[in-house]
Protein backbone atom coordinates (compact mmCIF):
# COMPACT_ATOMS: atom_id res chain seq x y z
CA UNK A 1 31.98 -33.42 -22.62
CA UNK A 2 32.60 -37.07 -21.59
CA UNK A 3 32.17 -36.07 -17.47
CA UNK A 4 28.84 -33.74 -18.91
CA UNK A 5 27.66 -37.08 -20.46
CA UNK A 6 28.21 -38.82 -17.45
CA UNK A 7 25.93 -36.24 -15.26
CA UNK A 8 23.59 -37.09 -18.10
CA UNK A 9 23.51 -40.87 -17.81
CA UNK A 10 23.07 -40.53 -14.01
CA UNK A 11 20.39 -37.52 -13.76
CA UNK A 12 17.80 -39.86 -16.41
CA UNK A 13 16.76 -42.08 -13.84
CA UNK A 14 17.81 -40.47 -10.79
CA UNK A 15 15.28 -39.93 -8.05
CA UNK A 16 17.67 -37.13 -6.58
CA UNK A 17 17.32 -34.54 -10.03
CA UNK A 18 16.06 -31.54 -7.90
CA UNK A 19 13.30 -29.65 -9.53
CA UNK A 20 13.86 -25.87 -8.91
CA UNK A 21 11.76 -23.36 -10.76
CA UNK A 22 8.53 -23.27 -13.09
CA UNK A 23 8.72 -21.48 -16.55
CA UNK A 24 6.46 -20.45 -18.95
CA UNK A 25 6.76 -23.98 -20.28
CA UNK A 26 9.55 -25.69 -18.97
CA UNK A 27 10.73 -26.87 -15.79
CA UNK A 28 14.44 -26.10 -14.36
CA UNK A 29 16.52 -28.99 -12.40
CA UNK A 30 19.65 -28.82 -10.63
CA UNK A 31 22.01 -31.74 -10.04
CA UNK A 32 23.58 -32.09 -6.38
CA UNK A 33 25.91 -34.79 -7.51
CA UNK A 34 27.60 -33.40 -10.40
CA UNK A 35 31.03 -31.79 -9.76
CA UNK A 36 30.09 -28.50 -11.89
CA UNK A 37 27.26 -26.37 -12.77
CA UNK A 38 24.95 -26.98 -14.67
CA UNK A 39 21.06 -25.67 -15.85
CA UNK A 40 18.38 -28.26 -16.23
CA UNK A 41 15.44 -27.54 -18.70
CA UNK A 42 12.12 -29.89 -19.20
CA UNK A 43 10.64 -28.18 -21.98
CA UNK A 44 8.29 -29.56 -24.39
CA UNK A 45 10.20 -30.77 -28.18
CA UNK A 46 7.86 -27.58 -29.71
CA UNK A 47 10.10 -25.70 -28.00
CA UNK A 48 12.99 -26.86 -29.53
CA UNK A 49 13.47 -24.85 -32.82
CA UNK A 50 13.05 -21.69 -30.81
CA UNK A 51 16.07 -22.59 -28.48
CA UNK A 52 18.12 -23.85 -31.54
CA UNK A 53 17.49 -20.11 -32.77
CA UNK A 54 19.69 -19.07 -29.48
CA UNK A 55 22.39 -20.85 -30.53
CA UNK A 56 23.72 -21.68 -26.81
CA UNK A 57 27.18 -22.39 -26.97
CA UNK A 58 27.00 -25.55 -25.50
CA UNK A 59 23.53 -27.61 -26.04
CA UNK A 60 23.21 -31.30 -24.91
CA UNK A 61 20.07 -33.34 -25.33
CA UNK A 62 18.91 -36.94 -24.40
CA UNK A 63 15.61 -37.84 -24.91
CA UNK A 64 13.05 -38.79 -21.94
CA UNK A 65 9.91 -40.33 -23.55
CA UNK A 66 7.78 -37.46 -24.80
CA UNK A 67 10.36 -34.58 -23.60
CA UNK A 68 13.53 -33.62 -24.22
CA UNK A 69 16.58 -32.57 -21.74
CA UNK A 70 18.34 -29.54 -22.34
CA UNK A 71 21.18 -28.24 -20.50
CA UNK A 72 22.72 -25.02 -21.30
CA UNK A 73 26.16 -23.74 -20.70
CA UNK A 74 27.24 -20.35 -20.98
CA UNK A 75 23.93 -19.28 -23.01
CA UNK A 76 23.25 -16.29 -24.81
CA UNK A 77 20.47 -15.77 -22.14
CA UNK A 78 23.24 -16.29 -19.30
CA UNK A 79 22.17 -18.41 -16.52
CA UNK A 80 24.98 -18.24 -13.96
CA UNK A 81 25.64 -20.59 -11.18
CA UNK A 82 28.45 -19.03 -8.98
CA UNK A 83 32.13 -19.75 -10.60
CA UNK A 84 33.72 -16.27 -9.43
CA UNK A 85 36.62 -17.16 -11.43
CA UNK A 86 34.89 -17.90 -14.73
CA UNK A 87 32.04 -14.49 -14.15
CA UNK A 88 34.34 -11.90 -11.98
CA UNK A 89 37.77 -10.50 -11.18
CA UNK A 90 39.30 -9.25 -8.71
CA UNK A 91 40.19 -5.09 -9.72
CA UNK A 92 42.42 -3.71 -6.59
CA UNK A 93 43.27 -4.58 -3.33
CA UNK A 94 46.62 -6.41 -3.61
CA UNK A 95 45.99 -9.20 -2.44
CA UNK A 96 42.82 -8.32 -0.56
CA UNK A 97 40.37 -9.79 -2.73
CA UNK A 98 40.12 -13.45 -2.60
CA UNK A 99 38.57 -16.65 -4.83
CA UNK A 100 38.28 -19.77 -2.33
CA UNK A 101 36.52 -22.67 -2.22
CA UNK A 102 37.02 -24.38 -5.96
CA UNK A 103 35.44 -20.85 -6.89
CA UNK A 104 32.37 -20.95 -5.15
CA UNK A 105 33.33 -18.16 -2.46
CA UNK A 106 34.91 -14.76 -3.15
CA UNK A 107 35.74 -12.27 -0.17
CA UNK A 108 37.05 -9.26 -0.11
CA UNK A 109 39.07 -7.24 3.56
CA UNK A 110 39.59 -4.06 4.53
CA UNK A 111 42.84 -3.09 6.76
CA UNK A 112 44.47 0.43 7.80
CA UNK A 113 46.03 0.33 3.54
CA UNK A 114 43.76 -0.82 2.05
CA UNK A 115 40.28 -1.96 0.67
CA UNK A 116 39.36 -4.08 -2.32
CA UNK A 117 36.79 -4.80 -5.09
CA UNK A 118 36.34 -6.39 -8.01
CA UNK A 119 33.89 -6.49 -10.89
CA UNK A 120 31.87 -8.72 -13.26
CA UNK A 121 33.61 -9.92 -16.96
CA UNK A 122 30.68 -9.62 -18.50
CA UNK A 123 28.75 -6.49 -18.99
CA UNK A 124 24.53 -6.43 -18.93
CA UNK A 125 22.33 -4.37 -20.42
CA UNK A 126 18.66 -5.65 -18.50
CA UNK A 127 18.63 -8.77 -16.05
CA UNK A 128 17.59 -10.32 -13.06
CA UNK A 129 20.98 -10.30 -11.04
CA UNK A 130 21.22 -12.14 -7.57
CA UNK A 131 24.34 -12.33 -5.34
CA UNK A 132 24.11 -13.74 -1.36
CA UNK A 133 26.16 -11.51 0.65
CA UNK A 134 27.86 -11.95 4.41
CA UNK A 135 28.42 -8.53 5.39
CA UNK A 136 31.14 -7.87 8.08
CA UNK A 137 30.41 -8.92 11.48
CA UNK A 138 31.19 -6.80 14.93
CA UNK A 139 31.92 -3.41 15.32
CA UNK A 140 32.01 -2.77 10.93
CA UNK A 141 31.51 1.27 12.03
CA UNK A 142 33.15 3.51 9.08
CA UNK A 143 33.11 0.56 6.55
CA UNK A 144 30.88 0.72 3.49
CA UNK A 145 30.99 -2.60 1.24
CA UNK A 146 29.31 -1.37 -2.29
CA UNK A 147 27.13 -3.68 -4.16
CA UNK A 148 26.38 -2.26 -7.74
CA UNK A 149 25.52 -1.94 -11.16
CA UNK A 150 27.72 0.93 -13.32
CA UNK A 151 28.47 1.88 -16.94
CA UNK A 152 30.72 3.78 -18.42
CA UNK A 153 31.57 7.59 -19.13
CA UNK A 154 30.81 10.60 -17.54
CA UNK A 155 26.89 10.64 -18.25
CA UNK A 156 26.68 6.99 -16.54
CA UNK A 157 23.95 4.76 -15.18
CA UNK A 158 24.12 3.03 -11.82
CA UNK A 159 22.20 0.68 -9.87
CA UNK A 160 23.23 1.03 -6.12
CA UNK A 161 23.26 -0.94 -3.01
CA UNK A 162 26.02 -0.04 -0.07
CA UNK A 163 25.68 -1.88 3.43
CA UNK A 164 26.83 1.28 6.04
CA UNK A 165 28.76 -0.59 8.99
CA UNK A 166 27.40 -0.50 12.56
CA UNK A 167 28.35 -0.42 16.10
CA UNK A 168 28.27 -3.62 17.52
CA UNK A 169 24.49 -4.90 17.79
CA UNK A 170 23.11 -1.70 16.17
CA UNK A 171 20.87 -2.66 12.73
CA UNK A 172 23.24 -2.18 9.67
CA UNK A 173 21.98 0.13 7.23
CA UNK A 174 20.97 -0.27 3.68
CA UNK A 175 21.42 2.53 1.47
CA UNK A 176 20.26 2.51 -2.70
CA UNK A 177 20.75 5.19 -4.83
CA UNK A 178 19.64 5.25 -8.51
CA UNK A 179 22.21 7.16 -11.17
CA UNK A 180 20.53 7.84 -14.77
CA UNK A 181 22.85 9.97 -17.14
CA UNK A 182 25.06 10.60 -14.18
CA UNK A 183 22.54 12.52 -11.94
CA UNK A 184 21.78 10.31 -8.76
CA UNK A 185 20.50 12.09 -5.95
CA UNK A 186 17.68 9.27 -5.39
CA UNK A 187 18.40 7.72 -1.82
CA UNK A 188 16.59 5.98 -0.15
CA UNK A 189 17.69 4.15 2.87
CA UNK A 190 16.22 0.97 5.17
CA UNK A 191 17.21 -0.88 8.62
CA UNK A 192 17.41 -4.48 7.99
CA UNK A 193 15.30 -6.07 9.86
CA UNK A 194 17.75 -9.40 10.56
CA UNK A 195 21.60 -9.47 11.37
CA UNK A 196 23.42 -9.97 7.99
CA UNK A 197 26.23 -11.25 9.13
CA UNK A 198 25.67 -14.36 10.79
CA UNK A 199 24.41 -15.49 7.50
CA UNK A 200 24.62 -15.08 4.04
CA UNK A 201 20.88 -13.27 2.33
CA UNK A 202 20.36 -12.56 -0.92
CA UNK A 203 20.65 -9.21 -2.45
CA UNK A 204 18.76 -9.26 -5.96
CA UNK A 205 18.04 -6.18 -8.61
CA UNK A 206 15.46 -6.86 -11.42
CA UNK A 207 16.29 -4.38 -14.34
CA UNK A 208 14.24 -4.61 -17.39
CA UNK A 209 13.04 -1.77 -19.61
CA UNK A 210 9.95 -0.62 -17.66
CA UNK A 211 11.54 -0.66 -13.66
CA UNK A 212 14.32 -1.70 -11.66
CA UNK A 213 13.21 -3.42 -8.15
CA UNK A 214 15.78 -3.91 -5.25
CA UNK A 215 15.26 -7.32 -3.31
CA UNK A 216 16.42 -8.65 0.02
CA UNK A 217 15.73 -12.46 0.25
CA UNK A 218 12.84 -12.05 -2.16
CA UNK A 219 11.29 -9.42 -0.53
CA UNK A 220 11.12 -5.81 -2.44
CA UNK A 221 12.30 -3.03 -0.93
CA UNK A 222 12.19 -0.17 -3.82
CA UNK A 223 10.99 0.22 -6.75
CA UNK A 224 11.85 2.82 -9.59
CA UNK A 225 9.79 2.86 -12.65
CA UNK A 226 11.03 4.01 -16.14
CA UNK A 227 8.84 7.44 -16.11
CA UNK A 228 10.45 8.76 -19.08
CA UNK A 229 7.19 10.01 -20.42
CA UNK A 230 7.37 12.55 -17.65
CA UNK A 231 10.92 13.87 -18.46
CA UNK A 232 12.94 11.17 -16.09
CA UNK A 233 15.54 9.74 -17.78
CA UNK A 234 15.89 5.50 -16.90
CA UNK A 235 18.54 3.29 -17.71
CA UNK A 236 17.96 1.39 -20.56
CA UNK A 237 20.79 2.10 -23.48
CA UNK A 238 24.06 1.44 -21.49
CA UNK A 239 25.81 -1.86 -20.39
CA UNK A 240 26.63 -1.83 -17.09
CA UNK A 241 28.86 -4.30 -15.26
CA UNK A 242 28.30 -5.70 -11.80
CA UNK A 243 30.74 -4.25 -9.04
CA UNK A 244 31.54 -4.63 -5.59
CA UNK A 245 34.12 -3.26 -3.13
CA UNK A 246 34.86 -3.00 0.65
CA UNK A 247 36.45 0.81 1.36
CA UNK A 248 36.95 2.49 4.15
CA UNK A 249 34.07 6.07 4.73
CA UNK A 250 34.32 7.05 8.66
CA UNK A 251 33.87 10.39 7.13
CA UNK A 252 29.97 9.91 6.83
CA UNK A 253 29.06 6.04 7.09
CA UNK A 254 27.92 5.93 10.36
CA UNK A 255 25.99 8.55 12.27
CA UNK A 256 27.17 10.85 9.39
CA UNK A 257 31.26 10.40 10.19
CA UNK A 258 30.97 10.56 13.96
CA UNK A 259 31.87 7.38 14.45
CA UNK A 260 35.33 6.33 13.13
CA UNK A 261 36.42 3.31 11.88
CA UNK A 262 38.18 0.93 14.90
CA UNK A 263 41.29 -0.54 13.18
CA UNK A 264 42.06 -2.56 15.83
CA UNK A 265 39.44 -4.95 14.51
CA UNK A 266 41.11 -5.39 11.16
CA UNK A 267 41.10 -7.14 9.09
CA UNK A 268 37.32 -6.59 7.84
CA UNK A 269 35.55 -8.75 6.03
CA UNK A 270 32.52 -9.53 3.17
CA UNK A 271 32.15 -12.47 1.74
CA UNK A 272 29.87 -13.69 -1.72
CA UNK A 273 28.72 -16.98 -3.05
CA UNK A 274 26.02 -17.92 -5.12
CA UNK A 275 25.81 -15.60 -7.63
CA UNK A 276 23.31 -15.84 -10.56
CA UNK A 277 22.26 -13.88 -13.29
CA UNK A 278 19.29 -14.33 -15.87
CA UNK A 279 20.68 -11.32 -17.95
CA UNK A 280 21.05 -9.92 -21.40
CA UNK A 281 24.85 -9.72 -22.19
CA UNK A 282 26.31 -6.98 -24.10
CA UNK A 283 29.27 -7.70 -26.61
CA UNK A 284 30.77 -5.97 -29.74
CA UNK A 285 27.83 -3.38 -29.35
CA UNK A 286 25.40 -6.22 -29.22
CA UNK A 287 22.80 -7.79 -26.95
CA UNK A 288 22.82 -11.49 -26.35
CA UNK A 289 19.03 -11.36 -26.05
CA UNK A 290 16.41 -11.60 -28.86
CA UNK A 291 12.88 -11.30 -28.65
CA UNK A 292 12.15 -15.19 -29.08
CA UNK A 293 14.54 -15.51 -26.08
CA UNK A 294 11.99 -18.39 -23.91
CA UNK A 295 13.41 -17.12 -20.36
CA UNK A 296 13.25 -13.11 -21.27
CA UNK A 297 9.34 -12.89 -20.87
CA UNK A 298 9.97 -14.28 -17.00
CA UNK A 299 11.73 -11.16 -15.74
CA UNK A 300 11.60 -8.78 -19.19
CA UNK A 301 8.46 -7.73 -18.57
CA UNK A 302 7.73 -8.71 -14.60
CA UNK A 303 5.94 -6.29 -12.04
CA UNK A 304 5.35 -6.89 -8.63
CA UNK A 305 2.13 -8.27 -7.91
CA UNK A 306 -0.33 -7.36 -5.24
CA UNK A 307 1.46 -9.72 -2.55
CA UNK A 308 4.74 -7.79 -3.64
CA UNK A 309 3.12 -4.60 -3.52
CA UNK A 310 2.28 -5.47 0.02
CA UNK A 311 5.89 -6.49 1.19
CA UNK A 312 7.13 -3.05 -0.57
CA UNK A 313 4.83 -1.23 1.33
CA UNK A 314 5.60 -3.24 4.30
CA UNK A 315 9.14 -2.62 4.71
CA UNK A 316 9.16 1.30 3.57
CA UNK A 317 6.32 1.86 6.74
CA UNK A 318 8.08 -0.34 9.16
CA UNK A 319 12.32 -0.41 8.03
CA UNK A 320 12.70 2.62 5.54
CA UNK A 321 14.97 5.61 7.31
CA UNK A 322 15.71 8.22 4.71
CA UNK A 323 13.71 8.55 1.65
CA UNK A 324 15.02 11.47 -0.87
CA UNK A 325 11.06 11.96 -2.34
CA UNK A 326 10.23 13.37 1.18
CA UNK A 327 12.82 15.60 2.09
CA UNK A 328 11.69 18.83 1.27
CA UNK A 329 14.48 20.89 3.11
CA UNK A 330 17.02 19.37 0.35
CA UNK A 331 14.82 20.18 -2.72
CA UNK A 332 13.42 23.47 -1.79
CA UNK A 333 12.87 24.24 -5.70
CA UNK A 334 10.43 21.22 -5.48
CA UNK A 335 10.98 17.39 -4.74
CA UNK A 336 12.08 15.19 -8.30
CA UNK A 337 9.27 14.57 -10.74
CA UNK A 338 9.67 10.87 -10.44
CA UNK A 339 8.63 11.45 -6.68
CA UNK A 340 4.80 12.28 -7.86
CA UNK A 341 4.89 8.51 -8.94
CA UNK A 342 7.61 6.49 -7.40
């Protein structure tokens, strides 16, 4: 607490508080020069009994004039900023699976053994979950690193996004696959049209009750829409945690297995940073979210607008490469229902 009021005492006045995202009705700050996380809120003091009703676990004001300063840590309404220690572990890989960088970086290899993974401590039901991603570089052919969102059980939902390796200077090749009640069966696959692995890009999924939208550095590249009124079941009643894992698939991964993985370039290697989720947490049978929650309207309730709409529809006519709602030789009994809409 003392070194949280010291970030305090310096961000009052300081002319290097960083303002980084509009709300409703507050404004969100980050500050480069403290040595931890943290989330800033402006938010005018009318606000302030409906954030008391959160009950954050930890809540620090100082008054600024006519506002107040809020910073949150570890809210109900979680608000991550990218300790993989503190939001993830690592699940197999002996050794494999790696925390560096005072828990800013994770990574996880592949060799001739082995693979790795690991998955979130928390479990979500509904959020806005972003992760940057540095897929492996060079000849990745036959490797498959897994980005996802799974429940339980044997009826279980999942949220999919799995980076097929390449051949050297070939496009890598997105693949997302939606699971509701255990029946997937929705691919639908994409080129990306920049080489993720000279940098890290951001790989987002906004899940709230009436879609789920996959993201690549803000840009929308599918979109399934809760169409239960038409007999599709969506994912909306079970927690899911966030996974990841790097695995070895020659059999089918690239060109559909002819291509084998070249283990003379082991080790392989993904690495993560800057993970964030603005997420409903699920506990003892229990959502952390409430209706009054002030962030929840943001991405509870968010569509893509007509500028997204355009970016959808300009990726799926210019990078999309497999799409499961036109492939009639695989449904011959007639495409999905959700396909007359999605």
């Amino acid at each position: 607490m003392q070194q949280l009021a010291s970030c305090f005492q310096l961000c009052s006045n300081s002319p290097s508080l960083k303002r980084q995202e509009t709300f409703q009705n507050h404004l969100s700050y980050s500050l480069p020069f403290c040595p931890f996380p943290l989330h800033i809120v402006l938010y005018i003091p009318s606000m302030h009994a409906q954030l008391r009703h959160q009950k954050p676990s930890l809540l620090k004001e100082t008054k600024m004039g006519s506002l107040s300063l809020i910073v949150l840590l570890g809210s109900l309404m979680v608000v991550s900023a990218g300790n993989f220690n503190r939001d993830f572990e690592i699940t197999w890989g002996d050794g494999r699976g790696k925390i560096l960088n005072n828990d800013e970086l994770l990574s996880l290899s592949l060799d001739h053994y082995s693979g790795s993974g690991f998955q979130s401590r928390n479990e979500y039901l509904f959020g806005k979950i972003d992760m940057q991603i540095k897929l492996v570089p060079g000849n990745s052919a036959g490797t498959v690193t897994a980005y996802y969102l799974r429940s339980k059980g044997a009826a279980w939902d999942e949220i999919d996004f799995e980076f097929l390796g390449n051949l050297s200077g070939e496009p890598y090749t997105v693949h997302t696959n939606v699971y509701s009640q255990g029946k997937g069966d929705r691919e639908q696959q994409f080129h990306l049209w920049f080489d993720p692995t000279h940098d890290f890009h951001t790989y987002s999924v906004l899940w709230n009750p009436r879609r789920i939208i996959f993201s690549v550095d803000g840009t929308p590249i599918r979109e399934f829409k809760n169409l239960e009124s038409i007999g599709v079941p969506f994912l909306k009643n079970q927690p899911m945690r966030i996974q990841s894992s790097l695995w070895n698939a020659d059999d089918w991964a690239t060109r559909g297995g002819l291509i084998k993985t070249d283990w003379s370039q082991a080790p392989f290697t993904a690495s993560y940073r800057n993970f964030n989720a603005e997420a409903c947490v699920w506990s003892s049978g229990k959502s952390s979210c409430s209706s009054s929650s002030p962030h929840r309207s943001n991405w509870f309730t968010q569509a893509l607008d007509s500028a997204g709409h355009q970016k959808l529809k300009w990726v799926q006519n210019n990078h999309m490469i497999y799409n499961y709602c036109t492939d009639t030789k695989r449904f011959p009994q007639g495409l999905p229902k959700e396909c007359s809409v999605n």
